[in-house]
N, C-alpha and C. Protein backbone atom coordinates (compact mmCIF):
# COMPACT_ATOMS: atom_id res chain seq x y z
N UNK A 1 0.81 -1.16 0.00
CA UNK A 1 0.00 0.00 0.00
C UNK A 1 0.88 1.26 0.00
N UNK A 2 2.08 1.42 0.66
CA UNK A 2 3.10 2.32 0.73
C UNK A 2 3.59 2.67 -0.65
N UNK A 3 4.08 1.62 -1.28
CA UNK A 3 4.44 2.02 -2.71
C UNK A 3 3.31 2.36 -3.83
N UNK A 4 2.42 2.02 -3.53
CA UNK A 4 1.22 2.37 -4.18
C UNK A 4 1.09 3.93 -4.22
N UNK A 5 0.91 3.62 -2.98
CA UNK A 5 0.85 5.51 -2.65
C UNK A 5 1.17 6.26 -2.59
N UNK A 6 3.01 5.90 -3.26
CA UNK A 6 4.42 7.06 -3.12
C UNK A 6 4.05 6.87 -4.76
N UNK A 7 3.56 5.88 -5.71
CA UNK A 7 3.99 5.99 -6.97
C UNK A 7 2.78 6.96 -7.43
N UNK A 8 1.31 6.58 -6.95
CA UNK A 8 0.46 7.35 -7.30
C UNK A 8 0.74 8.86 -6.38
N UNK A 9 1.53 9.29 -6.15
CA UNK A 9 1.73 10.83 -5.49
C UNK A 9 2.86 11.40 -6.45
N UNK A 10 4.02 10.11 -7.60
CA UNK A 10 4.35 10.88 -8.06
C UNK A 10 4.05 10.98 -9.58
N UNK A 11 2.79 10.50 -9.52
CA UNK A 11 2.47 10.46 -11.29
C UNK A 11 1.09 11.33 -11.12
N UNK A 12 0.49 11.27 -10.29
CA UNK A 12 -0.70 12.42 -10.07
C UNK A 12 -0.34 13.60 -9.70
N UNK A 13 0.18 13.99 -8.62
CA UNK A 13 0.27 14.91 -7.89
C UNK A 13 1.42 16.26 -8.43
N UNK A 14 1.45 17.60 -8.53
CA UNK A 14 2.37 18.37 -8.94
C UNK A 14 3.17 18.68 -8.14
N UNK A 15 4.77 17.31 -7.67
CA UNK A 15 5.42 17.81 -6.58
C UNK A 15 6.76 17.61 -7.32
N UNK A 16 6.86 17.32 -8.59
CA UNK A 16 8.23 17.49 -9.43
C UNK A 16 8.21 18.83 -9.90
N UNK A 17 9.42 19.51 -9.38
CA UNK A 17 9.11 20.69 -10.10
C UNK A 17 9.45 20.98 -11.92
N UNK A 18 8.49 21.55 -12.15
CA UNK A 18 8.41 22.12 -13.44
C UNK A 18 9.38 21.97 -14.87
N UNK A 19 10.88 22.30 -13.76
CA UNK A 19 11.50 22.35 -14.83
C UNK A 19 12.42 21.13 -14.80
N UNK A 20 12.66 20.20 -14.11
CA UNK A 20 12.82 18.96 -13.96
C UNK A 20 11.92 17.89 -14.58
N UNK A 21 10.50 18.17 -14.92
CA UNK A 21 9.65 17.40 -15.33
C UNK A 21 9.93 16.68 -16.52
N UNK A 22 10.43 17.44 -17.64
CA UNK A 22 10.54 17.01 -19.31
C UNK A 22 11.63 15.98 -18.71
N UNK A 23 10.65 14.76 -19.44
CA UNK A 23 11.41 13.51 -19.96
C UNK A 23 11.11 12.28 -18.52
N UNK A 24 10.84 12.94 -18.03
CA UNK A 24 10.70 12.04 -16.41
C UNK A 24 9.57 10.71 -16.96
N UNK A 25 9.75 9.90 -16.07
CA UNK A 25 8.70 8.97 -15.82
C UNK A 25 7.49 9.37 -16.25
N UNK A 26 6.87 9.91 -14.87
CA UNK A 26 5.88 10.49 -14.29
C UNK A 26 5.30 11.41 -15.85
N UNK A 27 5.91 12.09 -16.10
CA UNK A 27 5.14 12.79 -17.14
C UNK A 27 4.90 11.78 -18.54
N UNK A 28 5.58 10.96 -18.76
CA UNK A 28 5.23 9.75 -19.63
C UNK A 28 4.11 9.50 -19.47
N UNK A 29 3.80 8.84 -18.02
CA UNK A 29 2.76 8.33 -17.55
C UNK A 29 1.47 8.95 -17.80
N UNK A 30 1.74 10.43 -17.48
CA UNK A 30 0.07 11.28 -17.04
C UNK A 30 0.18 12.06 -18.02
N UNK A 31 -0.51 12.18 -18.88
CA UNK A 31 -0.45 13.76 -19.89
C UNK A 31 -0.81 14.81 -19.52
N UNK A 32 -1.80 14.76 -18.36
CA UNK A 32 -2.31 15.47 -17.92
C UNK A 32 -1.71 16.62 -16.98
N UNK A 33 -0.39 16.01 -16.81
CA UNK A 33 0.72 16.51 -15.81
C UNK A 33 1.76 17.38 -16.43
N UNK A 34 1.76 16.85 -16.99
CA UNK A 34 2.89 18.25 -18.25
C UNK A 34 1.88 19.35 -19.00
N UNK A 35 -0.04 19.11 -19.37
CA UNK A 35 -0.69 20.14 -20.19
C UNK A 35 -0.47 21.10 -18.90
N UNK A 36 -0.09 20.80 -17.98
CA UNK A 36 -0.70 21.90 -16.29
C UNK A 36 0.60 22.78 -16.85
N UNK A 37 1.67 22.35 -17.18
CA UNK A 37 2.80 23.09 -17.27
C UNK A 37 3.16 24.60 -18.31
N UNK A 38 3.08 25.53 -17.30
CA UNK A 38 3.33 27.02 -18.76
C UNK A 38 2.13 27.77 -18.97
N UNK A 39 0.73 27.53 -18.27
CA UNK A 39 -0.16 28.34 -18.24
C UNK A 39 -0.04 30.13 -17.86
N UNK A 40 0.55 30.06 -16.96
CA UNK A 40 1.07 31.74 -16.41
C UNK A 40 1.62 32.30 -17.53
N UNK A 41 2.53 31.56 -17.93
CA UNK A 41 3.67 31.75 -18.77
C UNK A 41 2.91 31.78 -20.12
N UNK A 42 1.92 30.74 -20.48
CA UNK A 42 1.47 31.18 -22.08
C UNK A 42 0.32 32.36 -21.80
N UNK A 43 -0.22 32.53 -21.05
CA UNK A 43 -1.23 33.85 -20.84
C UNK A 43 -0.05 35.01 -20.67
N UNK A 44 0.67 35.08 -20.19
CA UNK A 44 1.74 36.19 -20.62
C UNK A 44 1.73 36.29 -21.99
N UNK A 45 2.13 35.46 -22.64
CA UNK A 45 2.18 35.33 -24.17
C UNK A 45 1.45 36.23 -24.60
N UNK A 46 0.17 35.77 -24.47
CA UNK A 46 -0.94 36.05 -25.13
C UNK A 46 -1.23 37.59 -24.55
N UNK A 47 -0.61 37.91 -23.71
CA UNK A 47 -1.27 38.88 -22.92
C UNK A 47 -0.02 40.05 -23.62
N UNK A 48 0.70 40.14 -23.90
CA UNK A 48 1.75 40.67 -24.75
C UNK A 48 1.26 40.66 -26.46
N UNK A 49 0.48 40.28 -26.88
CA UNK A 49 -0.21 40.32 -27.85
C UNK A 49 -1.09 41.10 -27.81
N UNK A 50 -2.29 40.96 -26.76
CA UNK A 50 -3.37 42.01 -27.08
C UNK A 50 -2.73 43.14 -26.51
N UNK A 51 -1.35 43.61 -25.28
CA UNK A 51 -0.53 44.83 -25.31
C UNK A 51 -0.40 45.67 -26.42
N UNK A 52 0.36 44.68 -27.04
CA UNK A 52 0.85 45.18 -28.59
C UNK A 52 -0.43 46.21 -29.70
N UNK A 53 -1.56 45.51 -29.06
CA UNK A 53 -2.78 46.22 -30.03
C UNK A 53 -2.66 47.61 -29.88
N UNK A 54 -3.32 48.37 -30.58
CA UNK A 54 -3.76 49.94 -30.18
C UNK A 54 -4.52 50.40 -29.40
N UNK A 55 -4.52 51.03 -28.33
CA UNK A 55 -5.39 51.36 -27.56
C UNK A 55 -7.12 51.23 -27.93
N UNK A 56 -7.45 51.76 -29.43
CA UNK A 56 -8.40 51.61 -30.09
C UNK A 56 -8.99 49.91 -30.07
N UNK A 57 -7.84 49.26 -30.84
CA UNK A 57 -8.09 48.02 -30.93
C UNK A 57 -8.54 47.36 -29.28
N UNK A 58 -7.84 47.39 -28.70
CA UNK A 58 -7.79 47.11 -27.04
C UNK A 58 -9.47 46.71 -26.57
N UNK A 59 -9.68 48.01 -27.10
CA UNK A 59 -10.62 48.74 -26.72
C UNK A 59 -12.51 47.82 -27.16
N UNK A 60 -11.76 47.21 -28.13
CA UNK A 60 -12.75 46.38 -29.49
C UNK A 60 -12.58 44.74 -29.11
N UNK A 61 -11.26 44.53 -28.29
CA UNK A 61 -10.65 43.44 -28.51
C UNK A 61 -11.82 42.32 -27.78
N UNK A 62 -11.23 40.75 -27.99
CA UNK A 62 -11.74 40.04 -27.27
C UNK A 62 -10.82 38.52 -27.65
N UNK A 63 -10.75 37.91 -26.74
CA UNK A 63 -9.88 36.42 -27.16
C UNK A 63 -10.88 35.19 -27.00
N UNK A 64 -10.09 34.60 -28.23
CA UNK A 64 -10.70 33.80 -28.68
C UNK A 64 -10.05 32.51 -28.29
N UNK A 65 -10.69 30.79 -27.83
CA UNK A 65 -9.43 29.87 -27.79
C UNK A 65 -9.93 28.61 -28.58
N UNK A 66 -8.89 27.98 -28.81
CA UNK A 66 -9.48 26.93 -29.89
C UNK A 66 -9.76 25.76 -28.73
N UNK A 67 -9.67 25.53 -27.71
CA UNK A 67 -9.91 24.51 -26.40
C UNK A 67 -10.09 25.12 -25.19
N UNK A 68 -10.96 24.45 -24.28
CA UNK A 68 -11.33 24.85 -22.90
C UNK A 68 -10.14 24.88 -21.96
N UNK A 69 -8.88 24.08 -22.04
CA UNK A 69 -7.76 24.64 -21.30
C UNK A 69 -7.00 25.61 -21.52
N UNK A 70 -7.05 26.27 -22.70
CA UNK A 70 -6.82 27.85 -23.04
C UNK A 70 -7.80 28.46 -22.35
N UNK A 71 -8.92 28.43 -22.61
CA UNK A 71 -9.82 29.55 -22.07
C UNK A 71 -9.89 29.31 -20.88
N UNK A 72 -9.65 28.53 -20.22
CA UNK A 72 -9.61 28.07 -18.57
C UNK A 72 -8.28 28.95 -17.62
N UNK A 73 -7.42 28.95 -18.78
CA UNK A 73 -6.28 29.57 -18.42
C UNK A 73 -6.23 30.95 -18.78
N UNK A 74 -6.99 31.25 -19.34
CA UNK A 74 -7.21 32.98 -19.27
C UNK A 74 -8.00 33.29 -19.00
N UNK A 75 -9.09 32.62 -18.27
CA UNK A 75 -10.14 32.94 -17.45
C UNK A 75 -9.41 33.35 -16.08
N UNK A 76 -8.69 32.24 -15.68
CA UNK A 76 -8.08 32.30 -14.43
C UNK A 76 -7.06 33.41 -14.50
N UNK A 77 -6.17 33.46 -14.66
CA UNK A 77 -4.97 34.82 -14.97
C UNK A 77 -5.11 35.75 -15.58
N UNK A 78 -5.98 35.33 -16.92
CA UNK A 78 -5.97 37.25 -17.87
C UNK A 78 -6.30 38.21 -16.83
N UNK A 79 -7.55 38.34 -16.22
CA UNK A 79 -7.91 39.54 -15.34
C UNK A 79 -6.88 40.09 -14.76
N UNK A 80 -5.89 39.48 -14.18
CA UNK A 80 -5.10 40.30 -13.69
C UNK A 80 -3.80 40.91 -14.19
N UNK A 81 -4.00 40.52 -15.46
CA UNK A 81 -2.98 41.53 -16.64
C UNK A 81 -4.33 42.41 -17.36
N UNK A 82 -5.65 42.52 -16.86
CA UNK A 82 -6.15 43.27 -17.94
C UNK A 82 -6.56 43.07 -18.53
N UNK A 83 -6.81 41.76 -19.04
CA UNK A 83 -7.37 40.73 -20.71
C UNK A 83 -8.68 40.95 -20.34
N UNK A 84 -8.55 40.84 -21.86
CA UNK A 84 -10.50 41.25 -21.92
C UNK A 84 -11.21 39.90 -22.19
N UNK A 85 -12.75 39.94 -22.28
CA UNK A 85 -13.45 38.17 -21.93
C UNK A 85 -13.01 36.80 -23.04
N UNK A 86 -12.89 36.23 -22.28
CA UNK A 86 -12.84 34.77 -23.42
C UNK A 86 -13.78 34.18 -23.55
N UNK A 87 -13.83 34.10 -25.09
CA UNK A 87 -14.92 33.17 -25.98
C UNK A 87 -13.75 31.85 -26.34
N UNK A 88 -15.03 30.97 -26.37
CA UNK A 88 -14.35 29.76 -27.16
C UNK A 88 -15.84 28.91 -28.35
N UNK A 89 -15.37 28.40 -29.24
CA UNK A 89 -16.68 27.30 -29.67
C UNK A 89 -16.36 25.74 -29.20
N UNK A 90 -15.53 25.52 -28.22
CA UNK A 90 -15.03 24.43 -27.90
C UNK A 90 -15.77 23.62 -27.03
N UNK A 91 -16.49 22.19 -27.11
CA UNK A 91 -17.39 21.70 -26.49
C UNK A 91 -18.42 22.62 -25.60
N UNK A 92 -19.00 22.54 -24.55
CA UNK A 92 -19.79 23.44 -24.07
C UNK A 92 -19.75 25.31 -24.33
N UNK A 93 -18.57 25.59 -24.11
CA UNK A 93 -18.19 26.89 -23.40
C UNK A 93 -18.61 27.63 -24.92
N UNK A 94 -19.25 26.78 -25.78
CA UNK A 94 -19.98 27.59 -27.52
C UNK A 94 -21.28 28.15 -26.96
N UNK A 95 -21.64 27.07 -26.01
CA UNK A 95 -23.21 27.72 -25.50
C UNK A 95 -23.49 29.07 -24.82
N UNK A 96 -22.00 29.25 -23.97
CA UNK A 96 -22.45 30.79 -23.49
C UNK A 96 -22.24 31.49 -24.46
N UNK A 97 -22.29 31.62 -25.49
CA UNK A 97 -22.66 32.76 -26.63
C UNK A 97 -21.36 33.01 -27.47
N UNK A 98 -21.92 34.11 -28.47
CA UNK A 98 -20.64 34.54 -28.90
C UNK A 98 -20.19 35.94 -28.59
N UNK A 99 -19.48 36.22 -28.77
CA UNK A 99 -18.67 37.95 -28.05
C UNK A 99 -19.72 39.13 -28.85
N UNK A 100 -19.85 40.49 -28.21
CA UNK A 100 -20.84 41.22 -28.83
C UNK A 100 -20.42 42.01 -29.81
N UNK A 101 -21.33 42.31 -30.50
CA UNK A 101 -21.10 42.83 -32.33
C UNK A 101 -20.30 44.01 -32.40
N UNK A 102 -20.11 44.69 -31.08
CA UNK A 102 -19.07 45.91 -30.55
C UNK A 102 -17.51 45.19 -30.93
N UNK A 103 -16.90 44.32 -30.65
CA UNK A 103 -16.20 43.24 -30.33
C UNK A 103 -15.14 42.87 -31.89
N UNK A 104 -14.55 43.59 -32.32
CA UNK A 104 -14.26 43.51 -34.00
C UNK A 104 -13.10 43.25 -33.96
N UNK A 105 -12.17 43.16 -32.46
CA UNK A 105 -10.90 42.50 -32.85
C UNK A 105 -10.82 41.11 -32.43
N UNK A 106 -10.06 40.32 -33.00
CA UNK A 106 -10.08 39.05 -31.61
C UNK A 106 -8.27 38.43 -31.96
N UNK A 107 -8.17 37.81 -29.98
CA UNK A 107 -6.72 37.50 -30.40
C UNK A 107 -7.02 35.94 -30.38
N UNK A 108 -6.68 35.17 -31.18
CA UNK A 108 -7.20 34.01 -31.25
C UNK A 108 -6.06 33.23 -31.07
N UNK A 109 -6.39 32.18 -29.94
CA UNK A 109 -5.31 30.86 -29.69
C UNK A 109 -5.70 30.30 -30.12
N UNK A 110 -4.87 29.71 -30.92
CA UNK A 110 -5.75 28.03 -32.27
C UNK A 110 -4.10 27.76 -32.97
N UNK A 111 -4.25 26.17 -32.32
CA UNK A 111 -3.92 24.86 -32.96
C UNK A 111 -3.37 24.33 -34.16
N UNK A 112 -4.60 25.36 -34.76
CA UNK A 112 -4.36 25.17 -36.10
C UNK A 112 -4.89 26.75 -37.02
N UNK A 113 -4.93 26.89 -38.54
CA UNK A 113 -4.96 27.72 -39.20
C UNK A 113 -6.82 28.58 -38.65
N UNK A 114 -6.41 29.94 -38.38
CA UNK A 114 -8.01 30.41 -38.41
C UNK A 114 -8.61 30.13 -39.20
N UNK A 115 -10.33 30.09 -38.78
CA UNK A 115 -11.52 29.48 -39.62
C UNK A 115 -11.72 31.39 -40.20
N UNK A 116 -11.96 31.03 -41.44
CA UNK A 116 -11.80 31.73 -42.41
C UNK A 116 -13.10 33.15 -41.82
N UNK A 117 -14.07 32.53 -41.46
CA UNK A 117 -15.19 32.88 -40.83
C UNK A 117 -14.28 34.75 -39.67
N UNK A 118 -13.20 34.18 -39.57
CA UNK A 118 -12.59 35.16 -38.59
C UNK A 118 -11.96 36.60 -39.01
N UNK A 119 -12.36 36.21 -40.98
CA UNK A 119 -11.55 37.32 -41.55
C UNK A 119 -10.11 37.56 -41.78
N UNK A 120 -9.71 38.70 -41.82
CA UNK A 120 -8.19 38.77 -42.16
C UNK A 120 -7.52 38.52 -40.27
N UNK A 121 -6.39 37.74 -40.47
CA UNK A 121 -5.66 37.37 -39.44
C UNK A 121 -4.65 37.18 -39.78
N UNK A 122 -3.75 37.52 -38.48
CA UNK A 122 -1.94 37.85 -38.82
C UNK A 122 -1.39 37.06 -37.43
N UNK A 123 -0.11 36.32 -37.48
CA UNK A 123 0.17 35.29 -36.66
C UNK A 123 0.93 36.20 -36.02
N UNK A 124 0.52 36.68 -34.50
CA UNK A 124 1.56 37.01 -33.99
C UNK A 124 2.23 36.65 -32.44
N UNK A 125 2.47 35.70 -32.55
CA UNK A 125 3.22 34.53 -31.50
C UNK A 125 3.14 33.33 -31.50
N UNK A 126 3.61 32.45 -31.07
CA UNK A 126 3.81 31.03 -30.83
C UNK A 126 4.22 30.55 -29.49
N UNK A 127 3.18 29.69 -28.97
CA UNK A 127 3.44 29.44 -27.32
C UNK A 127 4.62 29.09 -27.28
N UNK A 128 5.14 29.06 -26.42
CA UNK A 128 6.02 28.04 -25.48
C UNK A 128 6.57 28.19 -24.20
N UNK A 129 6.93 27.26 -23.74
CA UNK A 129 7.21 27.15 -21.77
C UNK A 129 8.75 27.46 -21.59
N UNK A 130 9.63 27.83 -20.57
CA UNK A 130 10.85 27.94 -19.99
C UNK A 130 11.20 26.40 -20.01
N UNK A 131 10.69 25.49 -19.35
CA UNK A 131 11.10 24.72 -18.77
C UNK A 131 11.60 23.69 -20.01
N UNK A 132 10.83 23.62 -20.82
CA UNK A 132 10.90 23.13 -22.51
C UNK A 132 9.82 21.61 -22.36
N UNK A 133 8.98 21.84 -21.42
CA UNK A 133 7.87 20.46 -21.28
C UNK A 133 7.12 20.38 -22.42
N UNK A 134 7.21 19.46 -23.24
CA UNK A 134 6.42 19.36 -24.42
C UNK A 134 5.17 18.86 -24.08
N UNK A 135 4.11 20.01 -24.44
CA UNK A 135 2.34 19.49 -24.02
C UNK A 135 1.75 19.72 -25.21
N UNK A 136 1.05 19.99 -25.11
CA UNK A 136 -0.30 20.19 -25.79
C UNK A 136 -0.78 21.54 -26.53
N UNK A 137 0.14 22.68 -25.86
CA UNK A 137 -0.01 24.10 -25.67
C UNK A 137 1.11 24.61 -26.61
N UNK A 138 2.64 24.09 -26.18
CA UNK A 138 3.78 24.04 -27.60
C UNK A 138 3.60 24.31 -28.69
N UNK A 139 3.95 25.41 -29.05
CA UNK A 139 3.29 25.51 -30.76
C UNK A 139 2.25 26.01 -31.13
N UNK A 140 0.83 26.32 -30.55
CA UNK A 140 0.16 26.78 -30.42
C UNK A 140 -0.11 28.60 -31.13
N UNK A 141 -0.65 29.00 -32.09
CA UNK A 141 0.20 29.96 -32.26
C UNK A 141 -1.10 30.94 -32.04
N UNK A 142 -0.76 32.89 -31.56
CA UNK A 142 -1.63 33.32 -31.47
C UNK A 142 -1.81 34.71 -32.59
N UNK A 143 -2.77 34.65 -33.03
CA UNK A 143 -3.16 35.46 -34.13
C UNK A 143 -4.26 36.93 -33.62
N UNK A 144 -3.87 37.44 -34.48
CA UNK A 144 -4.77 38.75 -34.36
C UNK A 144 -5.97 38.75 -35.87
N UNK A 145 -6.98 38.57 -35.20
CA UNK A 145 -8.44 38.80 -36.41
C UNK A 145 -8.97 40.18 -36.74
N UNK A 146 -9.69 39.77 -37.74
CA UNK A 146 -9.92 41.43 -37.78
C UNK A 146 -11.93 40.47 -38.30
N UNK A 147 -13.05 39.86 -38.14
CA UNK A 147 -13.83 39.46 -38.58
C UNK A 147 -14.80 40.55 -39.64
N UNK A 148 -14.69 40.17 -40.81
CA UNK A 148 -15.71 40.96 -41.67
C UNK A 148 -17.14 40.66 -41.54
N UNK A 149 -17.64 39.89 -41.21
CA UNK A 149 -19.02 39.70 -40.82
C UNK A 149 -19.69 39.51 -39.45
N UNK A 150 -20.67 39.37 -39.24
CA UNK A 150 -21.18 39.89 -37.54
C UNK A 150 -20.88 38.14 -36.92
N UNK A 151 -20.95 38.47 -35.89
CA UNK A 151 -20.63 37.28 -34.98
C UNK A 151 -21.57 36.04 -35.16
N UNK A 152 -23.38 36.91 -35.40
CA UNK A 152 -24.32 35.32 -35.52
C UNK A 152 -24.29 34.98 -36.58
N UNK A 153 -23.66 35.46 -37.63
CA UNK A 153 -22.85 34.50 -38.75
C UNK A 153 -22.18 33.30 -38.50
N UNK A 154 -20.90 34.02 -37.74
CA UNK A 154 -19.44 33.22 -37.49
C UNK A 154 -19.74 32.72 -36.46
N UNK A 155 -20.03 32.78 -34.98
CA UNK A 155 -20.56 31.65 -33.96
C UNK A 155 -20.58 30.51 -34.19
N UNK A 156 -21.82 30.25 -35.19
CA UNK A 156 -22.28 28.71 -35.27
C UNK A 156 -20.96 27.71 -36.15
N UNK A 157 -19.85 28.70 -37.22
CA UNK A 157 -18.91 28.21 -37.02
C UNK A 157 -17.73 27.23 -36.62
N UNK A 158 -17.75 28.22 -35.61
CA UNK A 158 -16.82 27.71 -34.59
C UNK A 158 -16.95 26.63 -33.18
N UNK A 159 -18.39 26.12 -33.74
CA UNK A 159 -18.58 25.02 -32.48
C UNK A 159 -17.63 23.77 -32.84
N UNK A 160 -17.22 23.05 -32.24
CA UNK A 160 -16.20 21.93 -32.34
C UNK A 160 -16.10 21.14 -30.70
N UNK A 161 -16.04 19.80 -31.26
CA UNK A 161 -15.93 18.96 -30.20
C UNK A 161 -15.27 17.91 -30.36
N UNK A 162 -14.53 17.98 -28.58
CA UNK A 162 -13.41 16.97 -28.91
C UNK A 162 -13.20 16.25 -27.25
């Protein structure tokens, strides 16, 4: 029961630190244990992006994420750099709506290439962590939109499930 409970404390639990993690056991094991890794750190990212906007833009802005552990992670931290609300169409979090028709910039975290639906968009960053933990988030790149058509267009869009 002892070893049970030292092995499940070190494949569950976040007591390896961070930057020791890449390549370990433990992170083999759990995937779930390395996506935890670089959240502060990629909402900085991102949060240095909508900086970069124009006060104007700022002003219009809104972020967009292509998954609920992006938007989970700038739910939790943006506020306190300032970030303005997160939308996602990613399993549930499509149902609370889409951002309001005021709303004409967006900084979008996505995976993959913007849905066209988003208008003209320009890539400006690419995640990544200090520690060099390869997750889920790595690569990730974040873009600035500019959407030519109103949101209850593009909304229905962007629902996706995974």
């Amino acid at each position: 029961m002892v070893v049970s409970a030292g092995l499940g404390a070190v494949t569950a639990l976040p007591i390896i630190p961070e930057d020791e993690l890449a390549g370990t056991l433990p992170a083999r094991l759990n995937a779930t244990m390395v996506d935890q890794v670089g959240w502060r750190q990629y909402v900085w990212q991102i949060g240095a992006v909508y900086a970069g906007l124009s006060p104007s833009d700022r002003r219009r802005a809104v972020l967009l994420t292509g998954d609920y552990g992006e938007a989970g992670a700038l739910d939790r931290y943006g506020p306190s750099l300032g970030l303005p609300e997160v939308y996602s169409g990613h399993n549930e979090l499509h149902a609370f709506g889409p951002p309001p028709e005021s709303k004409r910039v967006v900084v979008a975290v996505l995976g993959g290439p913007p849905d066209r639906a988003l208008g003209r968009c320009r890539a400006e960053g690419t995640l990544h962590n200090t520690p060099g933990v390869a997750n889920e988030e790595v690569g990730v790149r974040v873009f600035v939109c500019r959407p030519a058509e109103p949101w209850t267009t593009i909304w229905p869009r962007l629902r996706h499930y995974s």
